[in-house]
C-alpha atoms as a PDB file:
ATOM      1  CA  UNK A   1      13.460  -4.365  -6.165  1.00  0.00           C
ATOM      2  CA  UNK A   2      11.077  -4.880  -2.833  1.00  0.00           C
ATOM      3  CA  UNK A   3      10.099  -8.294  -1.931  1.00  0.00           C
ATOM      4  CA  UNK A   4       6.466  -9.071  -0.444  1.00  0.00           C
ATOM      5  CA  UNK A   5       5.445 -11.721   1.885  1.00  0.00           C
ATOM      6  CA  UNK A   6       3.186 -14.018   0.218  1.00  0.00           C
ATOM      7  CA  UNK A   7       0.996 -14.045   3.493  1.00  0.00           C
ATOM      8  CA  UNK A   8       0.964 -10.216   3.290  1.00  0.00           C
ATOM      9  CA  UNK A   9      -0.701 -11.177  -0.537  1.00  0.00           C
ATOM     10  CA  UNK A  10      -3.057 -13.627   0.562  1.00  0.00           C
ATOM     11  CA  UNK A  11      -4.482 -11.273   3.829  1.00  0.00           C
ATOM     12  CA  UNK A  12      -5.001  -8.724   1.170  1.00  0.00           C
ATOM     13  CA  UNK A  13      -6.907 -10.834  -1.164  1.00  0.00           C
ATOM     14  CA  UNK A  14     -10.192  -9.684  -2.496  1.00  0.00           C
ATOM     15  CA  UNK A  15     -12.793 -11.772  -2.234  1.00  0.00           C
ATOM     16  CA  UNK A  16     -16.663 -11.770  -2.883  1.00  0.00           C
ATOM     17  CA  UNK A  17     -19.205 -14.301  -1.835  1.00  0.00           C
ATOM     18  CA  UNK A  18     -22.809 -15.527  -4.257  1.00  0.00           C
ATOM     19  CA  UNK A  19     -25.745 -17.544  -2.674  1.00  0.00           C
ATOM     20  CA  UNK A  20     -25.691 -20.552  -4.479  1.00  0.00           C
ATOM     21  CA  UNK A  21     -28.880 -21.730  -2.811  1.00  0.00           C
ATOM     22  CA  UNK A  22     -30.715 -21.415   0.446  1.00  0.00           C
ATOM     23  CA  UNK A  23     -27.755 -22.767   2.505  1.00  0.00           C
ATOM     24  CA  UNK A  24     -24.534 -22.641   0.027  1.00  0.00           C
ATOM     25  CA  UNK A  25     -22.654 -19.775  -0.528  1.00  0.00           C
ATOM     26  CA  UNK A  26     -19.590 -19.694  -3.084  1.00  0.00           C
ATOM     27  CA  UNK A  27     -16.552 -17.348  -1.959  1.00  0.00           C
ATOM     28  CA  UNK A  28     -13.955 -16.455  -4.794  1.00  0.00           C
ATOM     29  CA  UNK A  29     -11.434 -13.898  -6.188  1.00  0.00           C
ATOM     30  CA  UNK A  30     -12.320 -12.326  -9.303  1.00  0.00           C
ATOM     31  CA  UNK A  31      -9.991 -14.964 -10.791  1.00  0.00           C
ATOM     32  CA  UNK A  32     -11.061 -18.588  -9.310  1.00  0.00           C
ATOM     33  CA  UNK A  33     -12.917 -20.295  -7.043  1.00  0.00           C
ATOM     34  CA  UNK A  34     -11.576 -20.088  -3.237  1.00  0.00           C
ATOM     35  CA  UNK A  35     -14.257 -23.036  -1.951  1.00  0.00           C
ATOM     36  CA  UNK A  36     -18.083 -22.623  -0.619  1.00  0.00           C
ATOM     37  CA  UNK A  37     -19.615 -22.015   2.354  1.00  0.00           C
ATOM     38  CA  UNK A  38     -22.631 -24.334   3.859  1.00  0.00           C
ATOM     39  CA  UNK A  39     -24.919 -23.763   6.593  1.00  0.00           C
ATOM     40  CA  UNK A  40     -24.869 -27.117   8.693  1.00  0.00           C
ATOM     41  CA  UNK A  41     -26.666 -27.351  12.356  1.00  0.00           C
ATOM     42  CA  UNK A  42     -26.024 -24.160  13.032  1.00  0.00           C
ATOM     43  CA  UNK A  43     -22.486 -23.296  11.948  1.00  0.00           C
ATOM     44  CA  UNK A  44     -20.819 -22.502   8.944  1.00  0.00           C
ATOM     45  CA  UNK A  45     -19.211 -25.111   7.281  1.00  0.00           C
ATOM     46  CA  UNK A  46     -15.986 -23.873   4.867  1.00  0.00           C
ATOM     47  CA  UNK A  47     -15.020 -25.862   2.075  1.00  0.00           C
ATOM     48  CA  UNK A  48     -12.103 -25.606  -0.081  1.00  0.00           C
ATOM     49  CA  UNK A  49     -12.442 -26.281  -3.719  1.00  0.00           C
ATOM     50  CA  UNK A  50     -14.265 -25.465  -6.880  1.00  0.00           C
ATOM     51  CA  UNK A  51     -16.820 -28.359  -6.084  1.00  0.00           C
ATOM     52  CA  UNK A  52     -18.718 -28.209  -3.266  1.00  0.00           C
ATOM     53  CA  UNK A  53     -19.522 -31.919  -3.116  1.00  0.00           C
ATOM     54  CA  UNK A  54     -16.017 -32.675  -3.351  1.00  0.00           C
ATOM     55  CA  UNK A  55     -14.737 -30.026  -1.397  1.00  0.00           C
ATOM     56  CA  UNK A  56     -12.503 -30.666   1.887  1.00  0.00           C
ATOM     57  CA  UNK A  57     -13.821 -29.391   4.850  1.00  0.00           C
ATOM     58  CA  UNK A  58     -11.530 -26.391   6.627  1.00  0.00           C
ATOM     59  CA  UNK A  59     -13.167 -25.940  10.105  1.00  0.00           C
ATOM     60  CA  UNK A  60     -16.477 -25.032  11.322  1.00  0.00           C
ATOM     61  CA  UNK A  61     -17.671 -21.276  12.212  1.00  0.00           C
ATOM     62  CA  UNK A  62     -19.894 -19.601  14.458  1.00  0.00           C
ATOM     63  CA  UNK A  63     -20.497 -16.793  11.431  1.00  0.00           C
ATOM     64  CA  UNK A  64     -20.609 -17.087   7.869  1.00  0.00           C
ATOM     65  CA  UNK A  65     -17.344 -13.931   8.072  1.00  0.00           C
ATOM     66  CA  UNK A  66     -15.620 -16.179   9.845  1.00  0.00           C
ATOM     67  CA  UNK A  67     -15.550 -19.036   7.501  1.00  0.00           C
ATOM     68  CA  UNK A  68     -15.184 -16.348   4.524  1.00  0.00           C
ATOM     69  CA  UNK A  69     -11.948 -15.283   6.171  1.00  0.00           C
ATOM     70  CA  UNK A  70     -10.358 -18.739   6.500  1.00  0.00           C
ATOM     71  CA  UNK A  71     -10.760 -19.553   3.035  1.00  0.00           C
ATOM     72  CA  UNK A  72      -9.425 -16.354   1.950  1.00  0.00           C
ATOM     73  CA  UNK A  73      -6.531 -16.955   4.488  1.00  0.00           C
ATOM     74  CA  UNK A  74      -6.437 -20.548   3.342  1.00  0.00           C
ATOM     75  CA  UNK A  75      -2.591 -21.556   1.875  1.00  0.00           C
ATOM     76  CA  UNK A  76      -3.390 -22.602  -1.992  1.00  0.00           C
ATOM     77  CA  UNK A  77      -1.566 -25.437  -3.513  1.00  0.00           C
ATOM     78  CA  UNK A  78       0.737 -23.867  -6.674  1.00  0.00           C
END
């Protein structure tokens, strides 16, 4: 039996992104939600969560790959 580091799983994580509108972009695996993405000032806003209205705010990016990556990165609750 091999063990694997669950931060080896979550770097590995497949993830695809869908404009939601103009300035919101969702970012998920092909089993749930990861958050959303929103274009703010400038920079990319990530938010975790299903909801994007609801959503907690992760950080603030210079590029919209940026914020994609620390969602995907992101530690999930279990």
């Amino acid at each position: 039996m091999s063990t694997v580091s669950i931060e080896t799983i979550r770097r590995n994580a497949q993830v695809s992104t869908r404009s939601v509108s103009g300035d919101l972009v969702q970012v998920s695996t092909p089993d749930r939600v990861l958050g959303h993405i929103r274009l703010e000032s400038g920079s990319y806003v990530a938010l975790k969560g299903a909801n994007p209205h609801w959503g907690d705010e992760v950080g603030r990016y210079a590029t919209q790959g940026m914020a994609v990556e620390a969602l995907r990165q992101r530690k999930r609750s279990v």
